[in-house]
Protein backbone atom coordinates (compact mmCIF):
# COMPACT_ATOMS: atom_id res chain seq x y z
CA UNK A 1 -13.88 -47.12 29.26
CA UNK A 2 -14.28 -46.65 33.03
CA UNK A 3 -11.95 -43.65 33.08
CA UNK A 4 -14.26 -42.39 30.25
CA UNK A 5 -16.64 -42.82 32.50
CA UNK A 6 -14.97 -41.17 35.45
CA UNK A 7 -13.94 -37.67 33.40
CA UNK A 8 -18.09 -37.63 32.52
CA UNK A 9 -19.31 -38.13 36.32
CA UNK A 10 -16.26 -35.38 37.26
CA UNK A 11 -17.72 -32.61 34.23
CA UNK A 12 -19.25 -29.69 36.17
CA UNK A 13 -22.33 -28.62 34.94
CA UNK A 14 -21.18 -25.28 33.89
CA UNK A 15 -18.36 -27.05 31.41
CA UNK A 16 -21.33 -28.98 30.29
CA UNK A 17 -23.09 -25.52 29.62
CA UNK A 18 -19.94 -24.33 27.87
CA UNK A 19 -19.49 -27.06 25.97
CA UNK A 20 -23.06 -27.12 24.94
CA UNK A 21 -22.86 -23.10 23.71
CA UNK A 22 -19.99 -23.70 21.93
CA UNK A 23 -20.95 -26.83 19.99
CA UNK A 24 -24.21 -25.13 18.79
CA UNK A 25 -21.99 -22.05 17.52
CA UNK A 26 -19.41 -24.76 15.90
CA UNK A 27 -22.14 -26.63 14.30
CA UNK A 28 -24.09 -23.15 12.69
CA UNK A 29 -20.88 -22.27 11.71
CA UNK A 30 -19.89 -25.59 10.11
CA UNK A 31 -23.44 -25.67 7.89
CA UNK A 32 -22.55 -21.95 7.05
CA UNK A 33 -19.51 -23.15 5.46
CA UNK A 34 -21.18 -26.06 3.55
CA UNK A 35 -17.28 -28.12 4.38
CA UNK A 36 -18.86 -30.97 6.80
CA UNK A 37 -16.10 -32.72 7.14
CA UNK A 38 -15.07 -30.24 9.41
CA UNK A 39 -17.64 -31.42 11.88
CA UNK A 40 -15.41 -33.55 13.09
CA UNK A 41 -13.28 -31.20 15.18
CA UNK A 42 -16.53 -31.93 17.47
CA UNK A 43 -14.88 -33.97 18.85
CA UNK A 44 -11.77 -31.83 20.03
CA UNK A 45 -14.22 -29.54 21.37
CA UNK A 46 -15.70 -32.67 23.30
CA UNK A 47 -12.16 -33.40 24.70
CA UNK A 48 -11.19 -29.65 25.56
CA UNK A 49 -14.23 -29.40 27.57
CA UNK A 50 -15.26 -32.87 29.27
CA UNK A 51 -12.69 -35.78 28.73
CA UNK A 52 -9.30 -33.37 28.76
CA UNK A 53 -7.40 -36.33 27.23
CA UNK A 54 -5.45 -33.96 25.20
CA UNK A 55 -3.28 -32.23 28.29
CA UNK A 56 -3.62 -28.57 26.25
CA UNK A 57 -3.68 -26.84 29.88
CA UNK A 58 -0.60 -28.94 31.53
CA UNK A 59 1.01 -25.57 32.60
CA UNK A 60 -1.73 -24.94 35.09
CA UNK A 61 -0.29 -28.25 37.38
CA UNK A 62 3.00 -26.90 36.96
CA UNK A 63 4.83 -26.44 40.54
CA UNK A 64 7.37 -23.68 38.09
CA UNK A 65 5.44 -19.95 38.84
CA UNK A 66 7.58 -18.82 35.99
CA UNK A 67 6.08 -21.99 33.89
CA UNK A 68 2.61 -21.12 34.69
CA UNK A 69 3.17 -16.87 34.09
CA UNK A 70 4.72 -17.49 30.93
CA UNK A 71 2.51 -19.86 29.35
CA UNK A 72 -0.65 -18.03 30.95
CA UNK A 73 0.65 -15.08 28.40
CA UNK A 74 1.52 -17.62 25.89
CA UNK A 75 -2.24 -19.17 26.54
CA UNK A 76 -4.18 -15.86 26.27
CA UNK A 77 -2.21 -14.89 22.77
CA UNK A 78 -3.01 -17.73 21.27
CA UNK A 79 -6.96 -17.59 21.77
CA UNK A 80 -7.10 -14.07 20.93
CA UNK A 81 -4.66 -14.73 17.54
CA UNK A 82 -7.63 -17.15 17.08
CA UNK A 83 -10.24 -15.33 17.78
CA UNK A 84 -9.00 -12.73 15.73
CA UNK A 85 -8.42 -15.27 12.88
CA UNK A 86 -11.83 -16.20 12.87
CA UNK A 87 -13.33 -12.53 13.15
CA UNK A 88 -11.05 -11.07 10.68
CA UNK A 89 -11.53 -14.09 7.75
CA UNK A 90 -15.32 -14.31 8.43
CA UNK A 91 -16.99 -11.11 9.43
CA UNK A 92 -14.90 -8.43 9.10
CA UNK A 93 -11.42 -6.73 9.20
CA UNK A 94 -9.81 -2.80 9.86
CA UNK A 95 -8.14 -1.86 6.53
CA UNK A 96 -6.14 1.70 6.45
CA UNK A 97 -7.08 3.70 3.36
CA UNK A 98 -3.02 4.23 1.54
CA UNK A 99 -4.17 6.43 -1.83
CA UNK A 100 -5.82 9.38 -3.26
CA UNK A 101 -7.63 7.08 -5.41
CA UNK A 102 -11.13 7.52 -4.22
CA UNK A 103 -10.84 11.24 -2.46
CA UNK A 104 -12.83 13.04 -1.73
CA UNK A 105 -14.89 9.98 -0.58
CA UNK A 106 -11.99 8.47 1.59
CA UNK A 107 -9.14 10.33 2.17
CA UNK A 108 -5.68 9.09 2.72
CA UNK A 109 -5.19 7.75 6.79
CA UNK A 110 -8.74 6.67 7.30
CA UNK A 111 -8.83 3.49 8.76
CA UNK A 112 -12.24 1.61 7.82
CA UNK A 113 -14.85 -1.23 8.90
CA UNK A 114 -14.59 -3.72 6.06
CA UNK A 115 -18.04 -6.02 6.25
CA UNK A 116 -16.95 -9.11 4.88
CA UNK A 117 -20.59 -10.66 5.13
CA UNK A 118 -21.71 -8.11 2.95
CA UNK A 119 -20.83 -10.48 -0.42
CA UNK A 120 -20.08 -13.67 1.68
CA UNK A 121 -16.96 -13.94 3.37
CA UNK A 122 -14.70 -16.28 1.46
CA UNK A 123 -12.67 -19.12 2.72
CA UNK A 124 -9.03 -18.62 3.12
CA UNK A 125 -7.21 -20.08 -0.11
CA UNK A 126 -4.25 -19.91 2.25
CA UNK A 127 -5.68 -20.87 5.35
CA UNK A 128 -2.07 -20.59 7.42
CA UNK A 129 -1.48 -17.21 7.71
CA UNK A 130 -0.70 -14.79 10.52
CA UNK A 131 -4.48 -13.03 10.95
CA UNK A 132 -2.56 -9.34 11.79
CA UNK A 133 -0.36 -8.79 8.53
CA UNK A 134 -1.42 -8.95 4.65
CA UNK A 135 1.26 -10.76 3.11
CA UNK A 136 4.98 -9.89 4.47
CA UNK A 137 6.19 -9.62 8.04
CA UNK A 138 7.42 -6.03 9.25
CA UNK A 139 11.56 -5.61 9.86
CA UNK A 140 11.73 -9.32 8.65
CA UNK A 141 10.57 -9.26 5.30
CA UNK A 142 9.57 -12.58 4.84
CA UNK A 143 6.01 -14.06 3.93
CA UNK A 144 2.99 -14.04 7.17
CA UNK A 145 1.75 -17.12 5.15
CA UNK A 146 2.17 -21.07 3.96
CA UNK A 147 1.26 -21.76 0.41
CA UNK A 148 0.49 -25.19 1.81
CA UNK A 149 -2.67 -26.22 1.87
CA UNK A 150 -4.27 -24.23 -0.70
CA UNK A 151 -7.85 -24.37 -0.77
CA UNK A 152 -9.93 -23.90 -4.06
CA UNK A 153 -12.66 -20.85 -4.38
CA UNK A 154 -15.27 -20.77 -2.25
CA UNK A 155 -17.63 -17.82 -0.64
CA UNK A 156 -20.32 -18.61 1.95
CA UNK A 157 -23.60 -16.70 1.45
CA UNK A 158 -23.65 -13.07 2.23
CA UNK A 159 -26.36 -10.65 2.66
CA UNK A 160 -26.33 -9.72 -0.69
CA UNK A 161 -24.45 -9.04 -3.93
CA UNK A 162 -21.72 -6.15 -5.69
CA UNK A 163 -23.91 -3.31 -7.03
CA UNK A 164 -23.07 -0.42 -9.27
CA UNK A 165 -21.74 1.99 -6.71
CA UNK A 166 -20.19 0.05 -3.93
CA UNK A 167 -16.87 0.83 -2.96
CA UNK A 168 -15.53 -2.58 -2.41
CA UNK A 169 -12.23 -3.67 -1.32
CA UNK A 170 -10.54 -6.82 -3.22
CA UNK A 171 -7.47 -8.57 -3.73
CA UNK A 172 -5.21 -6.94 -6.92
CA UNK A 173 -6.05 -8.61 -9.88
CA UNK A 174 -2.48 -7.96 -11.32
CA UNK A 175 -0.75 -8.81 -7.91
CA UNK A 176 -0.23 -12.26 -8.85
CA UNK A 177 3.59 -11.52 -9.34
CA UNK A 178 5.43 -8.65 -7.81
CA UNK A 179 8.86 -7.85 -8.17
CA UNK A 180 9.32 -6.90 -4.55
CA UNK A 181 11.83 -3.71 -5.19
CA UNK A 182 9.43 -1.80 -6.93
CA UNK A 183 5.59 -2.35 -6.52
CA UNK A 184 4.17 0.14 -8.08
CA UNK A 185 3.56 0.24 -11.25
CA UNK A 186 3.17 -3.03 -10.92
CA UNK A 187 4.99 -6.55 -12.34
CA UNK A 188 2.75 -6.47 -15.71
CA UNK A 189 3.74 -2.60 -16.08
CA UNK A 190 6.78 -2.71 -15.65
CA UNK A 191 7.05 -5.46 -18.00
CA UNK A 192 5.40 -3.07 -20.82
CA UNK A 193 8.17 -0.68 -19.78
CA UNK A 194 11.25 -2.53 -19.85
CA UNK A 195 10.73 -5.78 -20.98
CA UNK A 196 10.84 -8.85 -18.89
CA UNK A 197 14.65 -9.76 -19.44
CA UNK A 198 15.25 -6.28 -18.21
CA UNK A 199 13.72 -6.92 -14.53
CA UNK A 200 14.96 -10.08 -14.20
CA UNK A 201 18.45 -9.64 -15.15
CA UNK A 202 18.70 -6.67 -12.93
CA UNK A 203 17.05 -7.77 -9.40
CA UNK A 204 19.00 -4.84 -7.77
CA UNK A 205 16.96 -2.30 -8.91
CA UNK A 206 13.55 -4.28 -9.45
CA UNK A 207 14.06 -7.00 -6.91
CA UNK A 208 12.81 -10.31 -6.22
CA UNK A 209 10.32 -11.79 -8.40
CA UNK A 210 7.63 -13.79 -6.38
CA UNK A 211 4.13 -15.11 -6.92
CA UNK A 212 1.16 -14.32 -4.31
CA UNK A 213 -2.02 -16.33 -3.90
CA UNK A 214 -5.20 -14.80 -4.72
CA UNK A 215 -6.23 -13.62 -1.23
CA UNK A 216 -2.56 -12.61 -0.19
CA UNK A 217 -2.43 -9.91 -2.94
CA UNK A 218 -2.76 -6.66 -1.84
CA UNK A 219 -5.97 -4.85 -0.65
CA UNK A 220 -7.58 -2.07 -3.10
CA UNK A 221 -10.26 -0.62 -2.76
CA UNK A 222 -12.44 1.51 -5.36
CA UNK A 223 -15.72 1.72 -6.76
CA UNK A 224 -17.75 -0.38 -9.01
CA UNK A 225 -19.35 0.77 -11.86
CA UNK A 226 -19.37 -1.97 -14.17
CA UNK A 227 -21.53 -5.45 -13.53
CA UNK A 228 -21.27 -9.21 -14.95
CA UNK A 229 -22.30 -8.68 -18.40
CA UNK A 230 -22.58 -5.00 -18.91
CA UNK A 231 -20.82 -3.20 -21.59
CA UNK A 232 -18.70 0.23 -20.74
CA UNK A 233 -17.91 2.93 -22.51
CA UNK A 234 -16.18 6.19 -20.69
CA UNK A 235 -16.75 9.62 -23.05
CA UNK A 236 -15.18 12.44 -22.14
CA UNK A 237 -15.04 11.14 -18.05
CA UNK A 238 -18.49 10.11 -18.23
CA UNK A 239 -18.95 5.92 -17.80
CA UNK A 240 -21.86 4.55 -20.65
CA UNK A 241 -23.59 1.42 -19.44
CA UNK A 242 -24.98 -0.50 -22.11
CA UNK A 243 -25.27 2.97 -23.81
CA UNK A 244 -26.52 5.05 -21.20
CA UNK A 245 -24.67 7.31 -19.44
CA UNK A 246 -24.18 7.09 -15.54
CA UNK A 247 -24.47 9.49 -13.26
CA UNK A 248 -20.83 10.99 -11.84
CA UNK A 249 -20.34 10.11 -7.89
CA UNK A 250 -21.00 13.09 -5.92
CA UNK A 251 -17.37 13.83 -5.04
CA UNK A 252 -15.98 12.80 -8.77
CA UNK A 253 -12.61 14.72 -9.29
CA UNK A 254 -10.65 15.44 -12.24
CA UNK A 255 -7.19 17.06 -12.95
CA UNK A 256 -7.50 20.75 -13.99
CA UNK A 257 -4.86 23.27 -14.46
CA UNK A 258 -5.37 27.18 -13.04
CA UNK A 259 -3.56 30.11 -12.30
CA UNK A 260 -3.05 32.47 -9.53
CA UNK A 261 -3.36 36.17 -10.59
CA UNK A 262 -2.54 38.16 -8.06
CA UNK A 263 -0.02 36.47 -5.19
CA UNK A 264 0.73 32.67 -4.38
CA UNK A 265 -1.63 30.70 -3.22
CA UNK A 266 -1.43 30.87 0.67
CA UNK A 267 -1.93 27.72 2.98
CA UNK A 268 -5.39 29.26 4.51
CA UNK A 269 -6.39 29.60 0.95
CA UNK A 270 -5.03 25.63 0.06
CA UNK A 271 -7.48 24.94 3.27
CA UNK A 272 -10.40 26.62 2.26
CA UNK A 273 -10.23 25.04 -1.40
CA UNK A 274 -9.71 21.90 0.19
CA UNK A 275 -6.83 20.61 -1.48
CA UNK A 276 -4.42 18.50 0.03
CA UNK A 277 -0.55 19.31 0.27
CA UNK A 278 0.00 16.56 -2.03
CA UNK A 279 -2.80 17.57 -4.18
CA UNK A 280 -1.24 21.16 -4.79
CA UNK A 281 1.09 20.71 -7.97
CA UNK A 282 3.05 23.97 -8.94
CA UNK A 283 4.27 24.01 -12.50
CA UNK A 284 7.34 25.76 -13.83
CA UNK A 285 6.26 28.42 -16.52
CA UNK A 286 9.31 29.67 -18.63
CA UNK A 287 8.98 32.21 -21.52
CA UNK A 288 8.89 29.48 -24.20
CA UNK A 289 5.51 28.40 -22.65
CA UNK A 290 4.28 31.80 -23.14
CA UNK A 291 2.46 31.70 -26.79
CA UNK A 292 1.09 28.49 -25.72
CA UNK A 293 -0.43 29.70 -22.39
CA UNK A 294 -1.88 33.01 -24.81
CA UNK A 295 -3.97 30.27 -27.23
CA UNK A 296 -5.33 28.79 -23.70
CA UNK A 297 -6.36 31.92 -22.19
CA UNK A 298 -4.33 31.98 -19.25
CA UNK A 299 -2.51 35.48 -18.13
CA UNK A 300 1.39 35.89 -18.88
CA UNK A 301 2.07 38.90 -16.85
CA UNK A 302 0.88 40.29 -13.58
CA UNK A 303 1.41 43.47 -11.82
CA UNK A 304 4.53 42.65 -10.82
CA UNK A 305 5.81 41.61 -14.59
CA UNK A 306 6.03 38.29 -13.26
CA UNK A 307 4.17 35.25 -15.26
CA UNK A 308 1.16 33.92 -12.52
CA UNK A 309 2.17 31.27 -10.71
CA UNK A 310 0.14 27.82 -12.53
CA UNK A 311 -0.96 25.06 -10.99
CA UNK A 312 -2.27 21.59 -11.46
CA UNK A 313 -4.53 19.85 -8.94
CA UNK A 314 -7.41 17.27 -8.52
CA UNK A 315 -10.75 19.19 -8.18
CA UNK A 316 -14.41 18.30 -7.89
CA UNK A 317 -17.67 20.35 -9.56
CA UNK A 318 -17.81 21.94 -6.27
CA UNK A 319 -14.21 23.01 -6.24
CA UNK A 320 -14.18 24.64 -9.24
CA UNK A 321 -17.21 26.66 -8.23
CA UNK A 322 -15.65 27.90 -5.23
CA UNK A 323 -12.53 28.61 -7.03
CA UNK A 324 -14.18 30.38 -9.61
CA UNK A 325 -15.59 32.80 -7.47
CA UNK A 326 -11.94 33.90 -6.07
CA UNK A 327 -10.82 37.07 -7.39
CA UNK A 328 -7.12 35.91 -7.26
CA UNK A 329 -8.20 32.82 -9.43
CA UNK A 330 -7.49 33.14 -13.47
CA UNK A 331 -8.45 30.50 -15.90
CA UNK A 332 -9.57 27.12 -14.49
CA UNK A 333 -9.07 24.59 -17.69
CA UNK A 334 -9.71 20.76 -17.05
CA UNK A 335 -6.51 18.88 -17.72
CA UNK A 336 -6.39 17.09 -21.39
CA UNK A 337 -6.09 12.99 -21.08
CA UNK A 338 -2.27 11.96 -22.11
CA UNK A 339 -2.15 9.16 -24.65
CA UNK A 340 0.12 6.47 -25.14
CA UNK A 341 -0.80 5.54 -21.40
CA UNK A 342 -0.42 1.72 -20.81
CA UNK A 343 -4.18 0.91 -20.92
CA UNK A 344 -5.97 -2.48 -20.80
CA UNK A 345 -6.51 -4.16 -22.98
CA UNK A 346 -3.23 -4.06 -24.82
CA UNK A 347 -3.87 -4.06 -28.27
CA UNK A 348 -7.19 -3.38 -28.89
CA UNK A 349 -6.92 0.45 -26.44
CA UNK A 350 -4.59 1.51 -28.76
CA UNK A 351 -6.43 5.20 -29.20
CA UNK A 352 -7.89 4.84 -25.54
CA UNK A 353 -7.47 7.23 -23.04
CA UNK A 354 -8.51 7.41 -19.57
CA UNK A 355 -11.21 9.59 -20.09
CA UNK A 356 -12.02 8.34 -23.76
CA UNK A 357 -12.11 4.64 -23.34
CA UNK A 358 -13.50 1.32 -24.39
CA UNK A 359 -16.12 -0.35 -25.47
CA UNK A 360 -15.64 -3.35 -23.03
CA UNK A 361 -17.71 -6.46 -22.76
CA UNK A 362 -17.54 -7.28 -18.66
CA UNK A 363 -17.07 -11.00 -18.31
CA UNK A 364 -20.69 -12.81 -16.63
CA UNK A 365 -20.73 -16.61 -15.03
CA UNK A 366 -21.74 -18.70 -17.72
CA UNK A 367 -21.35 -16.12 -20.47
CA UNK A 368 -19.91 -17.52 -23.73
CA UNK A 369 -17.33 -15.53 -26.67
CA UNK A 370 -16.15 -16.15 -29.69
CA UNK A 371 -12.82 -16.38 -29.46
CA UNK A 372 -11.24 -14.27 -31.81
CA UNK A 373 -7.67 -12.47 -31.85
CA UNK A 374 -9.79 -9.14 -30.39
CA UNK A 375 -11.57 -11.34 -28.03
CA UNK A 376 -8.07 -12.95 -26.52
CA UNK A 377 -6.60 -9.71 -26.38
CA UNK A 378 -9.63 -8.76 -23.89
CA UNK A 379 -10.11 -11.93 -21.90
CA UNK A 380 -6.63 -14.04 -22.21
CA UNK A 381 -5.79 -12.54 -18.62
CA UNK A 382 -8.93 -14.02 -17.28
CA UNK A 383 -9.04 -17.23 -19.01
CA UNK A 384 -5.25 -18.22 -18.30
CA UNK A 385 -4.87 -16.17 -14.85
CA UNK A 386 -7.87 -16.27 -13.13
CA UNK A 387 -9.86 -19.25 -14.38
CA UNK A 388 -6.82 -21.29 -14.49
CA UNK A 389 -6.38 -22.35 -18.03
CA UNK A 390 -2.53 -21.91 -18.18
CA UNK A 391 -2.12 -24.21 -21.37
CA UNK A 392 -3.91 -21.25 -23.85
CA UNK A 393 -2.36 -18.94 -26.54
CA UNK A 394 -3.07 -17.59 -29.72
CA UNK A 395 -1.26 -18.98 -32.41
CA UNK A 396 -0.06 -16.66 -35.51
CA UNK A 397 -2.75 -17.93 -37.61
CA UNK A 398 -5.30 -16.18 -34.99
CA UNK A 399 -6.38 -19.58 -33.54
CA UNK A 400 -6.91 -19.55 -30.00
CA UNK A 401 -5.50 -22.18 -27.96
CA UNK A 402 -7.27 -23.06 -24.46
CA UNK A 403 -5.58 -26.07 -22.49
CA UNK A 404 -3.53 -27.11 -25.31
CA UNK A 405 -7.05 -27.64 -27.94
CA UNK A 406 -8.38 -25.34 -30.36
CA UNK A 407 -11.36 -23.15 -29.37
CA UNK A 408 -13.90 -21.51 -30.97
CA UNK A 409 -15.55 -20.44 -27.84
CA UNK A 410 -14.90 -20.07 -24.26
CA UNK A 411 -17.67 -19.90 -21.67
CA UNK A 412 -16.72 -18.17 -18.52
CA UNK A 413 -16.55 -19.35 -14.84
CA UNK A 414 -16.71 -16.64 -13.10
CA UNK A 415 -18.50 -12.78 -12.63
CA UNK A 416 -15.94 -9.65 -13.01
CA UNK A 417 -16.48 -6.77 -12.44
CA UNK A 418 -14.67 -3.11 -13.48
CA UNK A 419 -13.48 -0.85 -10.87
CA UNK A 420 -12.34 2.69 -10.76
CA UNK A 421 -11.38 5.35 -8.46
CA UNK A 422 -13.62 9.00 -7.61
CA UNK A 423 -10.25 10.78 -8.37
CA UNK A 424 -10.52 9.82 -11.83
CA UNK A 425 -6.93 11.02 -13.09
CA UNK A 426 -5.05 9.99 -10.72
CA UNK A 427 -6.41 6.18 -9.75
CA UNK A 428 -4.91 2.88 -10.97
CA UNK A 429 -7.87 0.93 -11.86
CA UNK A 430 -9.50 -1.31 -14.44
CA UNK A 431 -8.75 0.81 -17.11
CA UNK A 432 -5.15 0.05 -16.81
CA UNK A 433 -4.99 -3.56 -15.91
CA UNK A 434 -8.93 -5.18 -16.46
CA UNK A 435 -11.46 -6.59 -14.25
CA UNK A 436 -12.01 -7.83 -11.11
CA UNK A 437 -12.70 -11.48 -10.52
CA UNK A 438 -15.25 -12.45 -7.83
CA UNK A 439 -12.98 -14.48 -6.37
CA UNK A 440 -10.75 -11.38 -5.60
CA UNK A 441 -13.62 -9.87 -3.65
CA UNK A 442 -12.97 -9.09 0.06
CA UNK A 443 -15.89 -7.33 1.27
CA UNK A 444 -17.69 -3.52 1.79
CA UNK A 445 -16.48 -1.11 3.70
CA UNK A 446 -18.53 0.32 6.20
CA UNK A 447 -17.59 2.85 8.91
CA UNK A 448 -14.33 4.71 9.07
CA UNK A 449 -13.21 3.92 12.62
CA UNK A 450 -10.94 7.17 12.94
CA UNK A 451 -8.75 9.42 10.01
CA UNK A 452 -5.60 11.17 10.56
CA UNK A 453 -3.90 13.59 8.13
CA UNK A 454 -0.67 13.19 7.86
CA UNK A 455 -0.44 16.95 6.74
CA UNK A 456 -0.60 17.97 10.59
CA UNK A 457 0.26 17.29 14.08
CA UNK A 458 -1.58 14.61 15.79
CA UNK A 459 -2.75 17.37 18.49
CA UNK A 460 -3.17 20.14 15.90
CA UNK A 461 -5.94 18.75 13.35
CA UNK A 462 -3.86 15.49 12.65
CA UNK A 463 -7.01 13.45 14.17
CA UNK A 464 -10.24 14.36 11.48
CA UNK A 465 -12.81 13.93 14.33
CA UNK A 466 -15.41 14.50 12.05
CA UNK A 467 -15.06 11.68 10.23
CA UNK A 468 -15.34 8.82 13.34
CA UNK A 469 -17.69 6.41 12.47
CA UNK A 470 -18.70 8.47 9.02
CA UNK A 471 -20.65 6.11 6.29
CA UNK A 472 -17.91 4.61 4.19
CA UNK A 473 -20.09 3.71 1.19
CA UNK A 474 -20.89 7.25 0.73
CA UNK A 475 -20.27 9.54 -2.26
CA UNK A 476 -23.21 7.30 -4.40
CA UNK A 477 -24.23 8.64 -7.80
CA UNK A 478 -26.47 11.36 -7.88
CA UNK A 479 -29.47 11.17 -10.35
């Protein structure tokens, strides 16, 4: 007690101060997070700055200058790995934008401003993790994280909630199991494809099979346009709500074939379409294509005697206008959905297509289904998966099964929500493997902090300067 006593008397008044500012942040922080038990690290905080019982800065006494240089380094990493911890989980985090999925909104290499107190940040389910890297250490290819301790759901309160339109990023829904050789399609996918004896009796090709946590899948991002309860429809490209049709996002793209009818299309002329180098898919014509390019309208000869060069690309409204207005530009025809795509839900989007899909009934908190065959076909995903019910089937009678009991009904415990990309025929999103649970939400994006294009050098356009600090929620619906 009297060397209690003595460490109080010896405080300076600015540790006091310190101590003081950093308690009051601790304690806001700990109501934010509703977990008071966690209070109690007051009382570390009272040691690091008045008692010093705990010898965390022994180094500094140390007589060794290589001692005191070395852990000085080792001192400052660790407080800014924490600091960055603590920034990164709870207010916000750099993602790097990897697809086409929602161009011409975001384009590939811009590196955004994700607001995680936009919805709430949520509290790390896996709570050890290296802050810097998503899931797997670079070079040594083994996990950044501890599946011990897992913590259960929980989001503290944000400044508001997913509305039709955001462009959110989130945790993949179907990332739950990966087969680490081959990513994309993903697990689920693949499965569809070659069956699930295949990929595990062949981890050569496919790889190792492994499970991920909920907020150590990988990052997506795309737009919402279905909410908690809302039922969607897409017609022809264009999303029904509840039977009313949304407006298209101002930079909506679809695929569309066309023809060049006088020479190749140049690079100046690629950059004044604006379409990408990846974006700019040349298709081999032969003369057995020819009656079929005839019915469509497109030329077959040219002044040479050659058939026009074809191509198929990603364009927007605005595209098309400008490329419709080129002399050298034939027929511009929009690019017929395949079918027999692997759409969700399994059985019932037999007939689906990406641009002809649904109707879907979007999962709400509290809402409550029959559960029929039709209606496990749509939800078993969530109900098993997400809402962890693993004990549930259907049985070949058509009874439904949830934690090993019969069930008429299930009644839901969390919102979803669907998701899709602006480059609507060429983005991987809820129409191919279902909604988004809010526990998978990760926040808004924001700003893009700086773009490159990989298409040029860094000091010859590669840096987009126009896009620093551009609005990354842009691209809304326009009435």
């Amino acid at each position: 007690m009297d060397s209690f006593k003595e460490r109080i008397r010896a405080t300076k008044p600015t540790r006091w101060v310190r101590f003081g500012i950093v308690s009051l942040i601790f304690l806001l922080w700990v109501i934010w997070l509703r977990s008071w038990w966690v209070a109690l690290f007051i009382v570390l905080l009272f040691d690091i700055y008045i008692t010093g019982y705990i010898p965390l800065t022994w180094w500094k006494k140390s007589k060794n200058a290589t001692v005191r240089a070395v852990m000085g380094w080792v001192d400052a990493i660790v407080y800014a790995l924490v600091l960055v911890y603590f920034v990164f989980t709870f207010i916000g985090q750099n993602y790097q934008i990897p697809s086409s999925s929602l161009e011409k909104t975001l384009l590939v290499g811009d590196y955004l401003w994700v607001n995680k107190m936009s919805y709430g940040p949520r509290v790390p389910m896996t709570p050890v993790h290296f802050p810097l890297v998503q899931n797997t250490f670079p070079v040594l290819n083994t996990k950044s994280y501890l599946e011990w301790p897992n913590w259960k759901y929980h989001r503290l309160k944000g400044l508001g909630n997913v509305e039709r339109g955001d462009i959110v990023v989130f945790n993949f829904p179907a990332g739950d199991t990966v087969a680490l050789n081959m990513q994309n399609p993903d697990y689920y996918t693949l499965v569809k494809m070659f069956g699930r004896n295949t990929i595990e009796a062949n981890s050569d090709q496919f790889g190792e099979i492994t499970y991920r946590p909920v907020d150590r899948r990988e990052n997506y991002v795309k737009r919402c346009v279905g909410l908690p309860g809302e039922r969607l429809k897409i017609v022809d490209g264009v999303i029904y709500i509840n039977g009313e049709a949304l407006p298209q996002p101002e930079d909506v793209q679809f695929n569309y074939y066309y023809q060049a009818l006088n020479h190749s299309i140049t690079d100046d002329e690629w950059e004044a379409f604006g379409i990408a180098a990846d974006d700019r898919g040349r298709i081999n014509i032969t003369e057995a294509d020819i009656p079929a390019l005839e019915h469509l309208g497109f030329a077959t000869t040219s002044a040479s005697g050659q058939i026009p060069p074809m191509y198929l690309s990603p364009l927007t409204a605005e595209m098309v206008k400008k490329m419709e207005s080129d002399p050298n530009i034939g027929t511009i025809m929009r690019m017929p959905a395949p079918e027999g795509e692997y759409l969700f839900p399994d059985k019932m989007s037999a007939g689906w297509t990406r641009q002809d899909y649904g109707e879907v009934l979007i999962p709400r908190k509290g809402m409550t289904v029959r559960m029929t065959p039709a209606a496990w076909d749509m939800y078993n995903r969530a109900i098993r998966n997400y809402e962890n019910h693993p004990d549930s089937w259907l049985a070949e009678d058509g009874t439904v099964y949830i934690d090993g009991k019969p069930a008429d009904t299930y009644t839901f415990a969390m919102d979803y929500y669907f998701m899709m990309g602006d480059n609507r025929d060429n983005s991987l999103d809820s129409r191919y493997w279902g909604f988004v649970p809010e526990d998978h939400i990760v926040g808004k994006p924001m700003r893009v902090l700086i773009s490159f294009d990989k298409d040029k050098g860094l000091f010859n356009g590669g840096i987009r300067w126009n896009r620093i600090l551009k609005d990354a929620n842009s691209g809304l619906p326009t009435e």
